[in-house]
Protein backbone atom coordinates (compact mmCIF):
# COMPACT_ATOMS: atom_id res chain seq x y z
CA UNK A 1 275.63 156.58 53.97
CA UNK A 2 273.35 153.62 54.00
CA UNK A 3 269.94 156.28 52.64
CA UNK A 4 266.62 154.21 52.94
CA UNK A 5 268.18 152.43 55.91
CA UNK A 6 266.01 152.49 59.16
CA UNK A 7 267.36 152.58 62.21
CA UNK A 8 266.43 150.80 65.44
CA UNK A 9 267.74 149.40 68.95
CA UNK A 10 266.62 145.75 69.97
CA UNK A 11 267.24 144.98 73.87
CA UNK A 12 268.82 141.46 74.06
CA UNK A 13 268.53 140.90 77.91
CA UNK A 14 271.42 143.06 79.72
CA UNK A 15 272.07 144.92 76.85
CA UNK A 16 270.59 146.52 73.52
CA UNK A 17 272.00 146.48 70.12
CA UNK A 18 271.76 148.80 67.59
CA UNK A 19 271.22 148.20 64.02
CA UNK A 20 270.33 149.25 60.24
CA UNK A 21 267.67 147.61 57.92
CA UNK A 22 266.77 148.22 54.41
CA UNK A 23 265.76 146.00 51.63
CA UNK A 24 263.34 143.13 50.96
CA UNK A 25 264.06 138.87 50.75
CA UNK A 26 266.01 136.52 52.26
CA UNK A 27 267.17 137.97 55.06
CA UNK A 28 270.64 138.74 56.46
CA UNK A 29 272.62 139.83 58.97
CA UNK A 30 275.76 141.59 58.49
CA UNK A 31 278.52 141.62 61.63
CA UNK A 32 281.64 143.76 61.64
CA UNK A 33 285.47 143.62 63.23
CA UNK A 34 287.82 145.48 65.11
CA UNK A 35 288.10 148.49 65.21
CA UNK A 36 285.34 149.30 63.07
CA UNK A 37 281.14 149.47 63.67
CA UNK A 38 278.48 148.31 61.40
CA UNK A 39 279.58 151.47 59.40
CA UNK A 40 282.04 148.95 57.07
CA UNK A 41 278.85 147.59 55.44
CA UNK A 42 278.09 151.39 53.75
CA UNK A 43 278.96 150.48 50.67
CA UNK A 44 277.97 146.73 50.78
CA UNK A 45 274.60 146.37 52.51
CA UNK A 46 272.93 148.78 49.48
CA UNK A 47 274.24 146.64 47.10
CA UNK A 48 272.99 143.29 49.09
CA UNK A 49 269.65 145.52 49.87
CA UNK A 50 268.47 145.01 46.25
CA UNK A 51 267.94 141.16 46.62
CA UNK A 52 267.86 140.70 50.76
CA UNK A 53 266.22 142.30 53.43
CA UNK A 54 269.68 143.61 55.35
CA UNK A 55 270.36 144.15 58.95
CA UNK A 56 273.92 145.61 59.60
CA UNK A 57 274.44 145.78 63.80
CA UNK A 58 276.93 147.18 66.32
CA UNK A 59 278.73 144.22 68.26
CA UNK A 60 277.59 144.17 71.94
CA UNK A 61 280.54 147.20 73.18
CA UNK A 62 280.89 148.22 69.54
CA UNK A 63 279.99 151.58 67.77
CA UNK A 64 276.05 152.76 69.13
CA UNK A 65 275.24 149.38 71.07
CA UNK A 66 275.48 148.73 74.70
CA UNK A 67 277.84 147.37 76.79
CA UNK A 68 276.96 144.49 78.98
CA UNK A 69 278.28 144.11 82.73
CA UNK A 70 281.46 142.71 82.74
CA UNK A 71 282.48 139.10 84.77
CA UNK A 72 285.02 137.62 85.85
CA UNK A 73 285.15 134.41 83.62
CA UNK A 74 283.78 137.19 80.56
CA UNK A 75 281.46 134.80 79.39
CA UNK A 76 279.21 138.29 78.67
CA UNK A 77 281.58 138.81 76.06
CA UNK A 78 281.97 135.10 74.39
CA UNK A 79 281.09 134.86 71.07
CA UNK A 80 278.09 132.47 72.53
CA UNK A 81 276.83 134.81 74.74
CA UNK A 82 276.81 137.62 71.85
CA UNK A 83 275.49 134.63 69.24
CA UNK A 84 273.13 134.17 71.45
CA UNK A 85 271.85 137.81 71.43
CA UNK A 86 272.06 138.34 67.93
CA UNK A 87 269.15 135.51 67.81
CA UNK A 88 267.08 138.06 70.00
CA UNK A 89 267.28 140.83 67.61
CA UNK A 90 266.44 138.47 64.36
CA UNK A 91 264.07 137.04 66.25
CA UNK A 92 262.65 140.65 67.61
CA UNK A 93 262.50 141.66 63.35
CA UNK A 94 260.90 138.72 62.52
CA UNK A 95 263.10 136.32 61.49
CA UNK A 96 263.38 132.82 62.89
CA UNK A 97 265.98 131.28 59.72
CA UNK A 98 268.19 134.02 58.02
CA UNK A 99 271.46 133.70 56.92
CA UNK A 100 274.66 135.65 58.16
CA UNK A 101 277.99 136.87 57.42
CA UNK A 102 280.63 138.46 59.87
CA UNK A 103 284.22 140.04 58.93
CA UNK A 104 286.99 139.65 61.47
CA UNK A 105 285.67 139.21 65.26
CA UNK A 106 282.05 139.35 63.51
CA UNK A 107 282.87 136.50 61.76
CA UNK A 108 283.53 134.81 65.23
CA UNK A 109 280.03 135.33 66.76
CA UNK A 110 278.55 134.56 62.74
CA UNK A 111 280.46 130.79 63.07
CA UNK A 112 279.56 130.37 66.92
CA UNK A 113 275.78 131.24 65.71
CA UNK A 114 275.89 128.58 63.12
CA UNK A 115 277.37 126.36 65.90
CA UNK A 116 275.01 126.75 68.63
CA UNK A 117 271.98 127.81 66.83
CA UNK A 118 271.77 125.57 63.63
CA UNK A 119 268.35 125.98 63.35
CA UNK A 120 268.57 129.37 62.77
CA UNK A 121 271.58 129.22 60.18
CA UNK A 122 270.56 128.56 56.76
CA UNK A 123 273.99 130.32 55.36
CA UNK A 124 277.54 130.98 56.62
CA UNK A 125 280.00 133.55 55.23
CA UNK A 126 283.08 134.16 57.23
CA UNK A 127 285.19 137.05 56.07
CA UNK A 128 289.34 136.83 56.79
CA UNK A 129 288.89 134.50 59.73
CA UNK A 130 289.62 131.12 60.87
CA UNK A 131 288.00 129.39 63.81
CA UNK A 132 289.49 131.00 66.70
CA UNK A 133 290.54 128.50 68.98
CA UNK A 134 292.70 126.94 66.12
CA UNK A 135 294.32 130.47 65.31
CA UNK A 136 295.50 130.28 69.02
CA UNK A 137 296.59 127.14 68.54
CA UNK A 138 298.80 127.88 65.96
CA UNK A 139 299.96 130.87 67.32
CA UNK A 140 303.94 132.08 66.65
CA UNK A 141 306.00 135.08 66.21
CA UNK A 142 304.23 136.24 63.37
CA UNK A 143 301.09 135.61 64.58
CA UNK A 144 302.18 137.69 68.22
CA UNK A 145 303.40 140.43 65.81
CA UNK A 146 300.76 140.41 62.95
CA UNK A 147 297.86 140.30 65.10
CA UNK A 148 298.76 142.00 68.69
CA UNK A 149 295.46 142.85 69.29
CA UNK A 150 294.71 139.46 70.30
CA UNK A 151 297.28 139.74 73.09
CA UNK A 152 297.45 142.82 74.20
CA UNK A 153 293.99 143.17 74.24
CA UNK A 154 293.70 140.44 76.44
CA UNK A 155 295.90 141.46 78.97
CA UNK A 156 294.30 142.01 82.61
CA UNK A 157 292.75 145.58 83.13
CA UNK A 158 293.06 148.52 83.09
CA UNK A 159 296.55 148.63 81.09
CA UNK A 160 294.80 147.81 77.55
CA UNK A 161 291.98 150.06 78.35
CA UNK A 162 293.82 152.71 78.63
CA UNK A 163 295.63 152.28 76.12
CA UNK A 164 292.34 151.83 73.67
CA UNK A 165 290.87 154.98 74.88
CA UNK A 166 293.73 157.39 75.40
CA UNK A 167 295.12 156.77 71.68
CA UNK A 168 292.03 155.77 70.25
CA UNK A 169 292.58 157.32 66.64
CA UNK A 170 296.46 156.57 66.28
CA UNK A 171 295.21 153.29 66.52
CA UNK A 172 292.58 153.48 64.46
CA UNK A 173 294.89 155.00 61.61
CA UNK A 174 297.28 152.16 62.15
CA UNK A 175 295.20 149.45 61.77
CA UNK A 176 293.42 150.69 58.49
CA UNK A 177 296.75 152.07 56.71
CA UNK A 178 299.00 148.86 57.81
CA UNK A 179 295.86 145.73 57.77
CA UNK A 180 294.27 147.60 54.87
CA UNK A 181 295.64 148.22 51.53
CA UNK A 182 293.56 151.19 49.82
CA UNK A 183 294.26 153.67 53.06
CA UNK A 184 291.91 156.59 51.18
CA UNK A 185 288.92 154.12 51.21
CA UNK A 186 288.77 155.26 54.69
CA UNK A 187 287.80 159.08 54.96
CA UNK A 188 288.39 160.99 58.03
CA UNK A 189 284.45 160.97 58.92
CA UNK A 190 284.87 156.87 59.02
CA UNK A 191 288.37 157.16 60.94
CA UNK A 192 286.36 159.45 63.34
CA UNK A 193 283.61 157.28 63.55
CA UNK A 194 285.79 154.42 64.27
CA UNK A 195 287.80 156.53 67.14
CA UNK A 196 284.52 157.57 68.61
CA UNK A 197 284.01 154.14 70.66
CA UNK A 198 286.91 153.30 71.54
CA UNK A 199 287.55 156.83 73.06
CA UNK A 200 284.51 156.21 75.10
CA UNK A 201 286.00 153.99 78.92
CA UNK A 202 282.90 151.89 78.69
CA UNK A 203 283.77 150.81 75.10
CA UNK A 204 286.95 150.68 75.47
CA UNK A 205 286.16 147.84 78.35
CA UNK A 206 284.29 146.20 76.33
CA UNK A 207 285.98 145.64 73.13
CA UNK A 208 289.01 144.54 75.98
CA UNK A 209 286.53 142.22 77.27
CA UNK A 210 285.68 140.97 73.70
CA UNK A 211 289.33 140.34 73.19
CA UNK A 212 289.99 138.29 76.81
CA UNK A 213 286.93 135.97 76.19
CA UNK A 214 288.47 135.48 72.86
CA UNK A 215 291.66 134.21 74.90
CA UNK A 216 289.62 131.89 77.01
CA UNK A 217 286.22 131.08 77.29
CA UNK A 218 285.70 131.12 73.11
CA UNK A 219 288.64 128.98 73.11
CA UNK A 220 287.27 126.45 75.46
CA UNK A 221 284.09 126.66 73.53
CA UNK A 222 285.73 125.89 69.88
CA UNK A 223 288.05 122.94 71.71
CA UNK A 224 284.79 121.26 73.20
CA UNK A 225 282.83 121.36 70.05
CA UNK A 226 286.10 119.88 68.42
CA UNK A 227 286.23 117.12 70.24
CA UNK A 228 283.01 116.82 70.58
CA UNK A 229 282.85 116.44 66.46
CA UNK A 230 279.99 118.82 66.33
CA UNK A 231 279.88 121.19 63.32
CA UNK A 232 278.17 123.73 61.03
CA UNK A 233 275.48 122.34 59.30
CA UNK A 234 274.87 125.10 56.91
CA UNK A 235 276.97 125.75 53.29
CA UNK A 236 279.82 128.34 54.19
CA UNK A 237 281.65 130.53 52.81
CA UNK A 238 285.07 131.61 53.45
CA UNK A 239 286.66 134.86 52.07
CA UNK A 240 290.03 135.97 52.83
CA UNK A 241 292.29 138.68 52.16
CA UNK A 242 294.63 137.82 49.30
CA UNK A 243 297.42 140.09 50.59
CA UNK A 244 297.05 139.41 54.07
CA UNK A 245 298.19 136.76 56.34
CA UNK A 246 295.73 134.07 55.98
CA UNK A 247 296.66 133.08 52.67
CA UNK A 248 300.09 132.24 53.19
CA UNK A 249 300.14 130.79 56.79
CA UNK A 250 298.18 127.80 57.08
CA UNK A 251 299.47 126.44 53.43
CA UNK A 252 300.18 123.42 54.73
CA UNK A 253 296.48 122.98 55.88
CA UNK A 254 295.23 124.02 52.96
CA UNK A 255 294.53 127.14 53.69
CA UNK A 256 291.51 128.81 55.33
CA UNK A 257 289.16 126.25 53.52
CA UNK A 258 291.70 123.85 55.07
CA UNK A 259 290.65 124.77 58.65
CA UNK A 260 287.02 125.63 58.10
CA UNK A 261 286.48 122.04 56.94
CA UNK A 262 287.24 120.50 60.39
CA UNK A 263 284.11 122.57 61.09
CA UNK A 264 281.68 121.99 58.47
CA UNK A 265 281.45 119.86 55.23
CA UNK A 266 280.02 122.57 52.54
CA UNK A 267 282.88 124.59 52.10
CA UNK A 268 283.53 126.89 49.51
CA UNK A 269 285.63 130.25 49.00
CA UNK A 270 288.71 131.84 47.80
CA UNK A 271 291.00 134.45 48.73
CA UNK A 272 290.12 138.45 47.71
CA UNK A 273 292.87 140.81 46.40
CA UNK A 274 292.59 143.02 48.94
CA UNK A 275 293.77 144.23 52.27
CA UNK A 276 292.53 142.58 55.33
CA UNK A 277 289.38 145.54 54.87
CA UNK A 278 288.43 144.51 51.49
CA UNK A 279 284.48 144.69 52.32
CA UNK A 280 285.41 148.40 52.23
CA UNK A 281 287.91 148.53 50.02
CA UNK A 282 286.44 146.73 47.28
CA UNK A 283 282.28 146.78 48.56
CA UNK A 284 281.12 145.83 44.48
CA UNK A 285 283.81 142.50 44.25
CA UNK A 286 282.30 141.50 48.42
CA UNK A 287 278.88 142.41 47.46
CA UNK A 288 278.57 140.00 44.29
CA UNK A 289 280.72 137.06 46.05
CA UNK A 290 278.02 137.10 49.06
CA UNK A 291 274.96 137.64 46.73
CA UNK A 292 276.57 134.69 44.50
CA UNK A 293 276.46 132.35 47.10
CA UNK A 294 273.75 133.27 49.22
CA UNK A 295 271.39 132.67 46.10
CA UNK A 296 273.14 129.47 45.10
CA UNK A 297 270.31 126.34 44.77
């Protein structure tokens, strides 16, 4: 995996991230979900590495990065905070404008970057996501059901915790074999990998502290820039699982592209036959739909 990739780790005030980078040209930065590490991008960020120069990190409390000090209101853990961070490192390589795309939670710090730091931004793609604060606000049964993570998560410590560490690969199996639709794209060496961190207390805090900023302070964030009318500057693109739940509940939206345009006015994207995984499950489909429209005039 990822062969001609160099590593390094880039401290971003309380905390240091770690990362991959191959490739030369426009450059961009790859962010990854729950409960994987930068390791989804194996089969992607070689493809993208022909045409861009490609840096694939660990979340702050994901995979080999560190884990910030916790707090009380876990603004450490906001996506604006972590946004915020991920400016650092691009910043640290070089790179004052670069483009970025996130899957799942990384595609909440990739929108809160375009958000805060539009500057920086020249390119959004947001992988089987919508904006966060109005996933919450839509929030039923299914929604309680299909995505528990997001509340159990956020309970108060140290239930969910325990929970992450003590039975880190069951869950681990059960989110790539139930949210994912190709469960052999996911050997054990990847299942292992993924286990690793959340096995790990100080992980497993942090990816719990990830998921109750998520239930607050990111929500307070998205509701004041809605209000506020601000939005992404930059063209996006959103992706979404074809089989999963994003492309059947917000119909009466429109959709994913629905929501995203309350945020930003150059929206493309479609949904992707695949599980909720489909970076990994189908890397040479996700690989030409980002090149595509990274390149675009």
């Amino acid at each position: 995996m990822f062969d001609g990739f160099e590593t390094a780790e880039v401290k971003t005030g309380e905390t240091a991230v770690f990362l991959r980078r191959s490739g030369e040209g426009p450059p961009l930065l790859l962010l990854h979900g729950f409960p994987q590490t930068h390791l989804m991008w194996r089969d992607v960020a070689p493809l993208l590495a022909r045409r861009f120069t490609v840096i694939c990190a660990d979340l702050p409390g994901y995979g080999r990065s560190g884990c910030p000090p916790s707090a009380a209101d876990h603004a450490p853990y906001s996506k604006r905070t972590t946004a915020a961070g991920m400016v650092r490192v691009m910043e640290h390589l070089g790179f004052r404008q670069f483009a970025v795309a996130g899957h799942d939670r990384g595609g909440r710090v990739a929108y809160r970057l375009a958000l805060d730091h539009p500057e920086r931004v020249n390119r959004l793609a947001v992988l089987d996501v919508v904006p966060t604060g109005m996933a919450w606000a839509r929030a039923d049964a299914d929604f309680a059901v299909g995505f528990w993570p997001w509340s159990l998560l956020a309970q108060d410590e140290p239930l969910p915790e325990r929970i992450l560490s003590t039975n880190a690969a069951d869950i681990v199996d059960s989110a790539l074999d139930h949210w994912g639709s190709v469960p052999e794209t996911f050997p054990p060496e990847i299942r292992s990998a993924y286990a690793g961190a959340l096995r790990d207390p100080r992980h497993a805090h942090a990816i719990c502290e990830e998921y109750r900023a998520a239930a607050a302070i990111d929500r307070d964030h998205d509701e004041a820039d809605e209000k506020a009318g601000r939005r992404i500057a930059c063209p996006v693109l959103a992706l979404w699982s074809g089989k999963g739940p994003l492309n059947s509940w917000y119909e009466k939206e429109g959709g994913p592209l629905g929501l995203w345009r309350t945020f930003a006015d150059q929206v493309s994207g479609e949904a992707v036959e695949g599980g909720h995984f489909f970076p990994e499950e189908l890397p040479e489909k996700t690989a030409d739909a980002l090149a595509r429209f990274l390149l675009k005039d």
